[in-house]
Protein backbone atom coordinates (compact mmCIF):
# COMPACT_ATOMS: atom_id res chain seq x y z
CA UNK A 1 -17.93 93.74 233.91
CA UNK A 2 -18.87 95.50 230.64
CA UNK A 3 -16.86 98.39 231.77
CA UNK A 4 -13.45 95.82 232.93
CA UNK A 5 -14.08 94.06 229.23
CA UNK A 6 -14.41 97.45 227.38
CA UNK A 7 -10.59 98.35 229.38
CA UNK A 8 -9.16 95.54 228.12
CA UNK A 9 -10.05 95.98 224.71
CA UNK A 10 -8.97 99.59 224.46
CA UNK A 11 -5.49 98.39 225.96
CA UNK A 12 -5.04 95.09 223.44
CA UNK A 13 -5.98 97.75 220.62
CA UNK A 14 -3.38 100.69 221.96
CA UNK A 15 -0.72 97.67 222.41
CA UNK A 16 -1.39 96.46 218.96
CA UNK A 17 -1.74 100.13 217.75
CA UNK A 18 2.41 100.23 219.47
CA UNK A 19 3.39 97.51 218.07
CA UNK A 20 2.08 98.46 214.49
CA UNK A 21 3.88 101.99 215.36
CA UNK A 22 7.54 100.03 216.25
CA UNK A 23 7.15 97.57 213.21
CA UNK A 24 6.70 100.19 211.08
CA UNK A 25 9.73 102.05 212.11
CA UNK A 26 11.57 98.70 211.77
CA UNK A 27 10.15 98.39 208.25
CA UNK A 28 10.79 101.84 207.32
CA UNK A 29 14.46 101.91 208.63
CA UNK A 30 15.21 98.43 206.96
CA UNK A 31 13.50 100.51 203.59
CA UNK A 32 16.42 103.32 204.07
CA UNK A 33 19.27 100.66 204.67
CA UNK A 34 18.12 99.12 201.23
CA UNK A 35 18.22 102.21 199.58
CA UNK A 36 21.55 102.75 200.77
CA UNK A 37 23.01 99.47 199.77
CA UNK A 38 20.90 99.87 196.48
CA UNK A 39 22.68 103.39 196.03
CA UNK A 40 26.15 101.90 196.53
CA UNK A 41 26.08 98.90 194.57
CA UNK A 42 24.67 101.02 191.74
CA UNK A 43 28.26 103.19 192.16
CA UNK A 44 29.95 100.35 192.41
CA UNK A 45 28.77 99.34 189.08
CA UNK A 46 29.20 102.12 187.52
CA UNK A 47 32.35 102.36 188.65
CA UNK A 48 33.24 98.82 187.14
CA UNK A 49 31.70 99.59 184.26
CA UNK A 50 33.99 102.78 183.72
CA UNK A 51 37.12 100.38 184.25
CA UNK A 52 36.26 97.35 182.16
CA UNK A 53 35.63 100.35 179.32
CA UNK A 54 39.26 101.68 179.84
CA UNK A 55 40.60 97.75 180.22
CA UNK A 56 38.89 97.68 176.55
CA UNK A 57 39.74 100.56 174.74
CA UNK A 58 43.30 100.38 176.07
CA UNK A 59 43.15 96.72 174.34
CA UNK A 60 41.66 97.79 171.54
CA UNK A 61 44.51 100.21 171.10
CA UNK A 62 47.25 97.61 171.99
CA UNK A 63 45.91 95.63 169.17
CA UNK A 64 45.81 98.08 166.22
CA UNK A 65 49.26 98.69 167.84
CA UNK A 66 50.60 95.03 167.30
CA UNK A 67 48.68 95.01 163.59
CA UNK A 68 51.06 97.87 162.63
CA UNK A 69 53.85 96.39 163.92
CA UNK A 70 53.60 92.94 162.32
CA UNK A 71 52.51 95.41 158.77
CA UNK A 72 55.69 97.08 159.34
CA UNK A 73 57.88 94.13 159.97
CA UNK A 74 56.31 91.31 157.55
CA UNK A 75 58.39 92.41 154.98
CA UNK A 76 61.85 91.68 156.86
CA UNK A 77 62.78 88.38 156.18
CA UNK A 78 62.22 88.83 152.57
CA UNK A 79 64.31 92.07 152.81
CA UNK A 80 66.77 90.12 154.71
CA UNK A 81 67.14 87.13 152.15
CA UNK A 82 67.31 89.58 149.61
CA UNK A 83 70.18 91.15 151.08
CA UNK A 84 71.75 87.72 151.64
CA UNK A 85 71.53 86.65 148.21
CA UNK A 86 72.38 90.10 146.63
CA UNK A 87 76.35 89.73 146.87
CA UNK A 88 77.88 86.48 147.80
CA UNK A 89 81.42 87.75 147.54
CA UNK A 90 80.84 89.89 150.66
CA UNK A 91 80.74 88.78 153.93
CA UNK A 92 77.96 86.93 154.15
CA UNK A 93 74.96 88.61 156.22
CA UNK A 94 75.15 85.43 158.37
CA UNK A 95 77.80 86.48 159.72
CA UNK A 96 76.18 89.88 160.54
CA UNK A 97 73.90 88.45 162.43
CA UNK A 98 75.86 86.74 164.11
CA UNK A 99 77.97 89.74 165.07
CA UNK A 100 75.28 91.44 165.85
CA UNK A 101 74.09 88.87 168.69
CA UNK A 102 77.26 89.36 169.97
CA UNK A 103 76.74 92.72 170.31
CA UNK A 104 77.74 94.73 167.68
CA UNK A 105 76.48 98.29 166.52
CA UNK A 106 75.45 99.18 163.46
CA UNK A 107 78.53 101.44 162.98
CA UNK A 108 80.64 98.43 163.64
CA UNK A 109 78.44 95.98 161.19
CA UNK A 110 78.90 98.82 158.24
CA UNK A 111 83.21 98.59 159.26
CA UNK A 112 83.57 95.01 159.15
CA UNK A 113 80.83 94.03 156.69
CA UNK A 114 80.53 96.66 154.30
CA UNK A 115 76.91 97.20 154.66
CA UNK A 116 74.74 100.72 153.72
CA UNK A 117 73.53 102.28 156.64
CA UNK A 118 69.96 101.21 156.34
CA UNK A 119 71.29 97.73 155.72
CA UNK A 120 72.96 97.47 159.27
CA UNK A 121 69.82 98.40 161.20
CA UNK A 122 67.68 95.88 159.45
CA UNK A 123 70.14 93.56 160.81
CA UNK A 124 69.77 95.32 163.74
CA UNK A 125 66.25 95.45 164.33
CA UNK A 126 65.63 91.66 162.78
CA UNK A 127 68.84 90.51 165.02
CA UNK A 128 69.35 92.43 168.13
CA UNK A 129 68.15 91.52 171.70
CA UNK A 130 64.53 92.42 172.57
């Protein structure tokens, strides 16, 4: 009876010793799929990271871009009421304008207006389709 009871222990404690052994597989693989996930959501984030830098600096540029324009051109409409009000007699740079919305060149504005060079492309630029 000792000897039956003694069996039966020493096969509970090699089950529970295999069942230990298979949980700790378990546990280990489960360890390595974390790892792996770990592992890829770290290059995911770095890769993230990378393209919300480029989204920025490429901003960052668009906006010193748009200061430089708006520096450049701030000055037009004073330049272009200057021009307006420098000779009356002339044809009027209203009229310039409005040739130039209807499509005229600069070659054609300094024809049929009388303007410098310079004067046309203002016009031009301030005037023309975007």
């Amino acid at each position: 009876m000792l000897y039956g009871l003694l069996v039966t222990i020493l096969l509970l404690a090699l089950a529970g010793g295999y069942a230990l052994y298979w949980q700790n597989r378990k546990i280990q693989a489960l360890q390595e799929q974390l790892a792996q996930s770990l592992h890829k959501q770290e290059r995911q984030q770095d890769n993230l990271a990378r393209r919300l830098d480029n989204y920025l600096s490429g901003s960052m540029q668009m906006g010193k871009e748009l200061h430089e324009l708006r520096e450049q051109f701030a000055p037009m409409p004073d330049k272009l009421l200057q021009l307006e009000q420098r000779d009356p007699g002339s044809l009027s740079f209203i009229e310039a304008a409005r040739l130039v919305g209807l499509g005229a060149t600069t070659e054609d504005l300094q024809q049929a207006c009388g303007l410098s060079h310079s004067e046309a492309e203002l016009l031009q630029r301030i005037h023309g389709k975007k």
